[in-house]
Protein backbone atom coordinates (compact mmCIF):
# COMPACT_ATOMS: atom_id res chain seq x y z
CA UNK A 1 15.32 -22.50 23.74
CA UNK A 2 12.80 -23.28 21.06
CA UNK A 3 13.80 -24.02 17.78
CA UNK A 4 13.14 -21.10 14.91
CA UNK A 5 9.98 -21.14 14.35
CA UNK A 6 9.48 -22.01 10.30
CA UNK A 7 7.82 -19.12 8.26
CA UNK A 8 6.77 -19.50 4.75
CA UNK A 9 6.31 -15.75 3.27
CA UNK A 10 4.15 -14.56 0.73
CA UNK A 11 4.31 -11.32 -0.57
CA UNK A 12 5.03 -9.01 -4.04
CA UNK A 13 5.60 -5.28 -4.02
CA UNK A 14 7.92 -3.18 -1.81
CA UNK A 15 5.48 -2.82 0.82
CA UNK A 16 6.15 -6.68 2.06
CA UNK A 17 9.94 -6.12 1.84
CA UNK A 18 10.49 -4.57 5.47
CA UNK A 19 8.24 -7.63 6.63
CA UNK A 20 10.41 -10.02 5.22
CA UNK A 21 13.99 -8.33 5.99
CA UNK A 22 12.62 -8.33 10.04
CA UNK A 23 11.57 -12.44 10.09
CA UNK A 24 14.80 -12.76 8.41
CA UNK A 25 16.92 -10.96 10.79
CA UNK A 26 15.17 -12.17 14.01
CA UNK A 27 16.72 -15.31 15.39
CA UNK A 28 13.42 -16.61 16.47
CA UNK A 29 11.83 -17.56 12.60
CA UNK A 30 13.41 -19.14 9.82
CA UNK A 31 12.11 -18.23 6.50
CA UNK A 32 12.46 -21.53 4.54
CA UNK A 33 10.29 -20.24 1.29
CA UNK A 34 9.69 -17.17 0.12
CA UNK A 35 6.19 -17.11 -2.56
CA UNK A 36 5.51 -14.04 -4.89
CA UNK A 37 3.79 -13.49 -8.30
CA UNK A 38 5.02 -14.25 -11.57
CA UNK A 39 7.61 -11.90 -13.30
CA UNK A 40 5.84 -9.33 -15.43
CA UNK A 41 6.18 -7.27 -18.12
CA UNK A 42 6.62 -3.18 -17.33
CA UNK A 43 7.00 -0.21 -18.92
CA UNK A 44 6.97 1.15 -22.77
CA UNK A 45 8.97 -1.91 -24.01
CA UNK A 46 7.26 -4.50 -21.52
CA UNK A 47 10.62 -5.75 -20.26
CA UNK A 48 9.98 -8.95 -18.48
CA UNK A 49 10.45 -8.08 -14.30
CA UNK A 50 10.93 -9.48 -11.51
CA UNK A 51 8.62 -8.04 -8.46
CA UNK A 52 10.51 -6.53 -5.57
CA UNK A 53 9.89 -9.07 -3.42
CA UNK A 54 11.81 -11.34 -5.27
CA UNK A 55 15.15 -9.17 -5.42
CA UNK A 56 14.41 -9.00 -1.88
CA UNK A 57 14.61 -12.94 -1.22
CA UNK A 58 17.85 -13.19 -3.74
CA UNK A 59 19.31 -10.52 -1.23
CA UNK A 60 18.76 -12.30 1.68
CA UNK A 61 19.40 -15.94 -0.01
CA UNK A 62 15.95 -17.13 0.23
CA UNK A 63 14.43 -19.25 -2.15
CA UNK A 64 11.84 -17.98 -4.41
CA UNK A 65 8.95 -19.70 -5.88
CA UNK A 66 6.39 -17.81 -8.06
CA UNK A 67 3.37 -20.16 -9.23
CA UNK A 68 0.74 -18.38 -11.21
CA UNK A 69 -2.12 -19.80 -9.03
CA UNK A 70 -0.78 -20.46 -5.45
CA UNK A 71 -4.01 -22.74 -4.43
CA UNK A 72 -2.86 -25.57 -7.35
CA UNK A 73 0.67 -25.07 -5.87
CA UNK A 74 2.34 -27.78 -3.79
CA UNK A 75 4.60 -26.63 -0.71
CA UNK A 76 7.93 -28.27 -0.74
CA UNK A 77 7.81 -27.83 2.89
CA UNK A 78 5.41 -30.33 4.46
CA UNK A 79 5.45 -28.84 7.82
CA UNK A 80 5.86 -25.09 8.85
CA UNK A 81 4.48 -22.92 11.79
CA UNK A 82 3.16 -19.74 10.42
CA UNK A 83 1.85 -18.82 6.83
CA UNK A 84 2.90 -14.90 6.40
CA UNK A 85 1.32 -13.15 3.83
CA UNK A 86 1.90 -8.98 3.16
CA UNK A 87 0.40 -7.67 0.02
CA UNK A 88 0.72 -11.13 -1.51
CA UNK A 89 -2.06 -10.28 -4.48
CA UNK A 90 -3.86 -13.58 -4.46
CA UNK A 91 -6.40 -14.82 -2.42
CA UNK A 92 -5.49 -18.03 0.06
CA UNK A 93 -7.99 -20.70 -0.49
CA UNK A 94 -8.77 -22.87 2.54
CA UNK A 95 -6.77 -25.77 2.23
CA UNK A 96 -3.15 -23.37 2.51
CA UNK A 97 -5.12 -21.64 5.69
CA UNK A 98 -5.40 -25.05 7.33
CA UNK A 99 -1.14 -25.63 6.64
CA UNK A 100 0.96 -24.21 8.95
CA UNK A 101 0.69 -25.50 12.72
CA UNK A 102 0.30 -22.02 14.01
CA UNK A 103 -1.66 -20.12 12.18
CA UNK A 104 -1.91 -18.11 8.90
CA UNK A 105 -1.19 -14.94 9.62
CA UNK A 106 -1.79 -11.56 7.56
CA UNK A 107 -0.74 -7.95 7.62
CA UNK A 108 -3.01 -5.35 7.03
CA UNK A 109 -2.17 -1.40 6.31
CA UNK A 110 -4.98 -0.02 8.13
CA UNK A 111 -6.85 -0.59 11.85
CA UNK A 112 -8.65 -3.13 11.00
CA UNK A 113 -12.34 -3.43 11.32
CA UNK A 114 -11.53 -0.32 9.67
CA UNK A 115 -10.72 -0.45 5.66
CA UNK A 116 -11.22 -3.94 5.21
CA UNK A 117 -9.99 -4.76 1.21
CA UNK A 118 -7.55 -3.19 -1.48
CA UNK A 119 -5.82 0.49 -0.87
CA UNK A 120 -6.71 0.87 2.82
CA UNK A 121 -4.02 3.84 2.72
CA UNK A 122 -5.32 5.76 0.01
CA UNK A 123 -9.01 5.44 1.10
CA UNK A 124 -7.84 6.85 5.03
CA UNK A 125 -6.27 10.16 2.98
CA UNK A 126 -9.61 10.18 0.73
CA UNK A 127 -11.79 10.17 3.99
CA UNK A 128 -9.52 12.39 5.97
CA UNK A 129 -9.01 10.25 8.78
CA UNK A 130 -6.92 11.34 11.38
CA UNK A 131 -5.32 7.96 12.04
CA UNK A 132 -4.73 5.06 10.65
CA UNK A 133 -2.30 1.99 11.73
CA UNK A 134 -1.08 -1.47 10.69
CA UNK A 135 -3.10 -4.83 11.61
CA UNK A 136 -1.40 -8.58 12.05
CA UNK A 137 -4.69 -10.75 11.50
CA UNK A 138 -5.58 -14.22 11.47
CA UNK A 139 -6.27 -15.12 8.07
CA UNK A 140 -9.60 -16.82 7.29
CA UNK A 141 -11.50 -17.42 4.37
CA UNK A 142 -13.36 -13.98 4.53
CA UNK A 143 -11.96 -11.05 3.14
CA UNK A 144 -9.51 -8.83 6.09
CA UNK A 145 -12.51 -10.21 8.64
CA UNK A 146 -10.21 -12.83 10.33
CA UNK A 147 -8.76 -12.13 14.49
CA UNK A 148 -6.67 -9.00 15.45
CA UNK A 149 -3.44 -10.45 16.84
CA UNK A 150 -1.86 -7.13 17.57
CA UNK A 151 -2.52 -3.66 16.33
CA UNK A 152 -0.66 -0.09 16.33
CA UNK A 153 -1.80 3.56 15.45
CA UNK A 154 -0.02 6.97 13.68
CA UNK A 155 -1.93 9.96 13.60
CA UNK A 156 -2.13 10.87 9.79
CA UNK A 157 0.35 14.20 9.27
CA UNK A 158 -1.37 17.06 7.83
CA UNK A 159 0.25 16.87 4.65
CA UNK A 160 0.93 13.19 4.50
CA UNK A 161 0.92 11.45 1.20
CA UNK A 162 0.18 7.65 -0.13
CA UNK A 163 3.67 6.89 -1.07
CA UNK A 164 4.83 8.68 2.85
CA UNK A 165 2.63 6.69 4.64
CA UNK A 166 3.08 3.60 2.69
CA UNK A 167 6.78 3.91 3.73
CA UNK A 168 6.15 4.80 7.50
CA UNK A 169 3.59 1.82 7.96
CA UNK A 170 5.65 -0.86 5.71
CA UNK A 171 8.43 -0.28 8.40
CA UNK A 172 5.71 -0.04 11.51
CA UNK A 173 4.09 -3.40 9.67
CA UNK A 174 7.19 -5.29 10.08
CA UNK A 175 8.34 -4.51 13.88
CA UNK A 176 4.73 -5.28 15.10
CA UNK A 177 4.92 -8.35 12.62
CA UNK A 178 7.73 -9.82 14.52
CA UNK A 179 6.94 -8.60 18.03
CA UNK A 180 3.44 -10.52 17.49
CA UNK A 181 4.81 -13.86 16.41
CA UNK A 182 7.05 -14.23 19.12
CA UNK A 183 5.06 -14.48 21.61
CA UNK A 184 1.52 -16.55 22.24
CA UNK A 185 -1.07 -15.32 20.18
CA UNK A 186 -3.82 -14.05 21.88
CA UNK A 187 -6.78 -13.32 18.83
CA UNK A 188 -9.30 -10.69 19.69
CA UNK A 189 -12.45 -10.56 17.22
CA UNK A 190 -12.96 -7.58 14.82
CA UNK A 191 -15.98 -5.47 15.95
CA UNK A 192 -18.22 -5.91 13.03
CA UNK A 193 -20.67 -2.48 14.20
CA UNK A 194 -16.98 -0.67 12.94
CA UNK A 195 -16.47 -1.99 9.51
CA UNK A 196 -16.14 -0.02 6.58
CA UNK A 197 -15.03 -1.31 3.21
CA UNK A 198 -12.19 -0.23 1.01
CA UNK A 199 -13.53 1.44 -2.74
CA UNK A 200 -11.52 0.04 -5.40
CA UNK A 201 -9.70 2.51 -6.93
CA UNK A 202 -9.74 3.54 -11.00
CA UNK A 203 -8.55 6.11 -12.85
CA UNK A 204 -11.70 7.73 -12.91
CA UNK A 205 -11.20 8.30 -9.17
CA UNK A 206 -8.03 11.05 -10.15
CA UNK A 207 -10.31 13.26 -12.65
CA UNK A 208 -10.72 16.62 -11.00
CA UNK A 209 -12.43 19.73 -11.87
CA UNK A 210 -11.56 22.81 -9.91
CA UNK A 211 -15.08 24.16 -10.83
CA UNK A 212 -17.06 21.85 -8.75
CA UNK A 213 -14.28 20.89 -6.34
CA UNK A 214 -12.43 23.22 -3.87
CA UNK A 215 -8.73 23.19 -3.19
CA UNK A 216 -9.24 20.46 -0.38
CA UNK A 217 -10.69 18.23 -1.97
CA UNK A 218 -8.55 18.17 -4.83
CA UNK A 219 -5.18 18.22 -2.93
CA UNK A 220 -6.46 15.90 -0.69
CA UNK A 221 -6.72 13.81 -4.11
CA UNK A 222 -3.10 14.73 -5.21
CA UNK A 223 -1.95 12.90 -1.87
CA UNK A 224 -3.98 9.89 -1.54
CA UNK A 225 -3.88 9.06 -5.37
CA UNK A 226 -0.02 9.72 -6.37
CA UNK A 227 1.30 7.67 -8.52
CA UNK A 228 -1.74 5.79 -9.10
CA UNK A 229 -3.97 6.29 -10.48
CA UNK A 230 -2.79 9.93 -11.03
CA UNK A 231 -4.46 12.96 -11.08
CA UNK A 232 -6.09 14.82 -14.05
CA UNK A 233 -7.30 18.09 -14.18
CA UNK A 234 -8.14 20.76 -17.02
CA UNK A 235 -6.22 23.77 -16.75
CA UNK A 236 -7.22 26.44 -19.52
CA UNK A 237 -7.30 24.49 -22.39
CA UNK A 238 -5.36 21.56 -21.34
CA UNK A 239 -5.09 18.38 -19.87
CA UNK A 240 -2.40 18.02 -17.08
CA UNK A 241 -1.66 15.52 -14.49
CA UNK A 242 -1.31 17.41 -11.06
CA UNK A 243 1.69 15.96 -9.42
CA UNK A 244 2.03 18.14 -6.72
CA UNK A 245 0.03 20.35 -5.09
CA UNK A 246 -0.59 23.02 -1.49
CA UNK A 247 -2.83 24.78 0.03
CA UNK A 248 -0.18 27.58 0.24
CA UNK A 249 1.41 29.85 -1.88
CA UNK A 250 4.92 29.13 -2.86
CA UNK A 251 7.44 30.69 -5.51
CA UNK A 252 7.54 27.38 -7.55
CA UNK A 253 3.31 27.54 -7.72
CA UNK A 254 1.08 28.62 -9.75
CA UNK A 255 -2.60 29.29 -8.17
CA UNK A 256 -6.07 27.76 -9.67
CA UNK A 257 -9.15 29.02 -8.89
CA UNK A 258 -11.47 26.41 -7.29
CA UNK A 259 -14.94 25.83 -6.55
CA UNK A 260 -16.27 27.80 -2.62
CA UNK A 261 -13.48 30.77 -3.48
CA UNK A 262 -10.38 28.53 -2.34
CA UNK A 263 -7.35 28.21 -4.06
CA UNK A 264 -4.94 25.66 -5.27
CA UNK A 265 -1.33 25.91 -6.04
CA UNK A 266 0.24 23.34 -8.09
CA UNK A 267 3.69 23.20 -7.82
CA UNK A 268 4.29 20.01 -10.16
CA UNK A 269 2.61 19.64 -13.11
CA UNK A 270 2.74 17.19 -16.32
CA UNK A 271 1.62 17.73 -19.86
CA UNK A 272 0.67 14.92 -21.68
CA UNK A 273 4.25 13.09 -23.08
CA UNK A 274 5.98 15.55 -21.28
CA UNK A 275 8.54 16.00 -18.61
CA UNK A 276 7.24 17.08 -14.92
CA UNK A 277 7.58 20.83 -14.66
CA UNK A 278 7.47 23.01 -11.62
CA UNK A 279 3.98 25.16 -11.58
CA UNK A 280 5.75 28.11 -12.59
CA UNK A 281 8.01 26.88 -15.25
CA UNK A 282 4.75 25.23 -17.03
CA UNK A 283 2.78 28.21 -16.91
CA UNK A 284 5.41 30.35 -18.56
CA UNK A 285 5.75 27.71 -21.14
CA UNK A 286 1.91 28.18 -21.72
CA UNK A 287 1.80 31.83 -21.74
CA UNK A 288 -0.04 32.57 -18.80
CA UNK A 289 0.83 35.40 -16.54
C-alpha cells in the first residue's frame, strides 16, 4: 500500500473546514501543516480572533502556521505531495506552485470556466443560474484558469440562499476533494469560449429601491447578498436592512409595493441599531397599517 500521501492545507473561513476534516479523516493523506491568515480583530470591541480554520486544525491536532505573506514564508516541510488550498485569501506565487511533487491543487465553489474569481456563489444567485457546482483545479499562476481535475453539479433550489448553498457545496467540495486526490489525476483544460468573471462585490451592490426594481430582483438580492454585504432599502421614511424576504404572502410579512406591479413581503427586517424584527412586528412599531 502506498504511504499517506503528505498534504499541506491552506485555507481561512468555515467554508475550507469540511475540506480539511475529510483529508484528515481519510487514511490515504496526511495533513502535516495546516496555513491560514493572521488572527484578526472583529466586532465592536475588535477582539483579537482566530479564523475558523484555525480552531479547526487545534481540533484535529494539526499544526497551524499563519504568516502574513505566505510567498516570503518558508515550509518546514521540504517535501510534500499536494499543495491544498480552499478559500485560502492570498494569492500563491509561483515558486509554492512548483513545491509539492504532485501538484497544487485548488477548490473552487462554482463550475469552473464558469465564475472564475471572488463570490462565485453569490454571483450564480445574482444571475439566476440554475446550477452551479464545486471545481478541484490545478492551480497555476492565472487566476481560477488552471486544469479541471474533477467537477460536480446541484441544481440551484428555488429559494436557495448564499449562506444554504455555501453550506451544501463546502460539504460537496470536500467529498469530491478527496475522491479526486486519490486516484491519478487526469487534468482536462477549462474551455475558455465559457468563461465569465466573478463582480466583486460592495455594499453598494445591496442598495435597493422597490421603485425601479420589482420583487424578483430584489429578493433575489436578499438571497445572494445575506450577510454581506446586506441589503438596504427605503421603506416610508426609513432606512432598513431587508433580512428576509418572499415572493409570498405570509402572516409574519408585511407587503411593499415594487416596480412592474409585483410585490414583496419582508418578513425580517432591521432598523438601524436595532434588533431584527419580524415584518409585522416592525411595521406596527412604525405605525403603519
Amino acid at each position: 500500500m502506498h504511504p499517506p500521501f503528505s498534504v499541506i492545507f491552506c485555507g481561512t473561513p468555515e467554508f475550507a473546514i469540511p475540506a480539511l476534516r475529510a483529508l484528515s479523516a481519510a487514511p490515504e493523506f496526511s495533513v502535516d501543516l495546516v496555513i491560514t491568515q493572521p488572527d484578526k480583530p472583529v466586532g465592536r470591541k475588535q477582539q483579537l480572533t482566530p479564523p475558523p480554520v484555525k480552531a479547526a486544525a487545534r481540533e484535529l491536532g494539526l499544526p497551524v502556521e499563519q504568516p502574513e505573506d505566505i510567498n516570503s514564508f518558508q515550509f518546514p516541510i521540504p517535501h510534500f505531495q499536494f499543495l491544498v488550498t480552499v478559500a485560502y485569501g492570498q494569492i500563491i506565487g509561483e515558486r509554492l506552485l512548483a513545491l509539492p511533487s504532485i501538484a497544487p491543487v485548488n477548490v473552487h465553489p462554482s463550475l469552473l470556466p464558469r465564475w472564475r474569481g471572488a463570490a462565485p456563489i453569490q454571483n450564480a444567485l445574482l444571475a439566476d443560474d440554475a446550477e452551479t457546482g464545486v471545481t478541484i483545479q490545478r492551480m497555476v499562476r492565472e487566476l481560477d484558469a488552471g486544469d479541471i481535475l474533477g467537477q460536480e453539479s446541484v441544481r440551484i433550489a428555488p429559494r436557495e440562499t448564499a449562506e444554504s448553498l455555501h453550506e451544501q457545496l463546502a460539504e460537496m467540495a470536500a467529498s469530491l476533494l478527496v475522491e479526486t486526490l486519490k486516484k491519478p489525476l487526469r487534468p482536462e483544460p477549462q474551455d475558455n469560449a465559457k468563461i465569465t468573471l466573478c463582480r466583486k462585490l460592495s455594499r453598494r451592490d445591496g442598495i435597493v429601491n422597490s421603485a425601479t426594481m420589482t420583487a424578483q430582483e430584489i429578493d433575489r438580492r436578499v438571497r445572494a447578498l445575506m450577510p454581506w454585504p446586506g441589503v438596504t432599502c427605503v421603506i416610508g421614511t426609513e432606512e432598513a436592512k431587508l433580512h428576509q424576504t418572499s415572493l409570498e404572502p405570509s402572516d409574519d410579512a408585511f407587503p411593499v409595493p415594487c416596480r412592474g406591479g409585483t410585490t414583496l413581503f419582508v418578513q425580517r427586517i432591521q432598523s438601524p441599531g436595532k434588533n431584527v424584527l419580524r415584518g409585522n412586528e416592525w411595521m406596527r412599531g412604525h405605525g403603519i397599517s
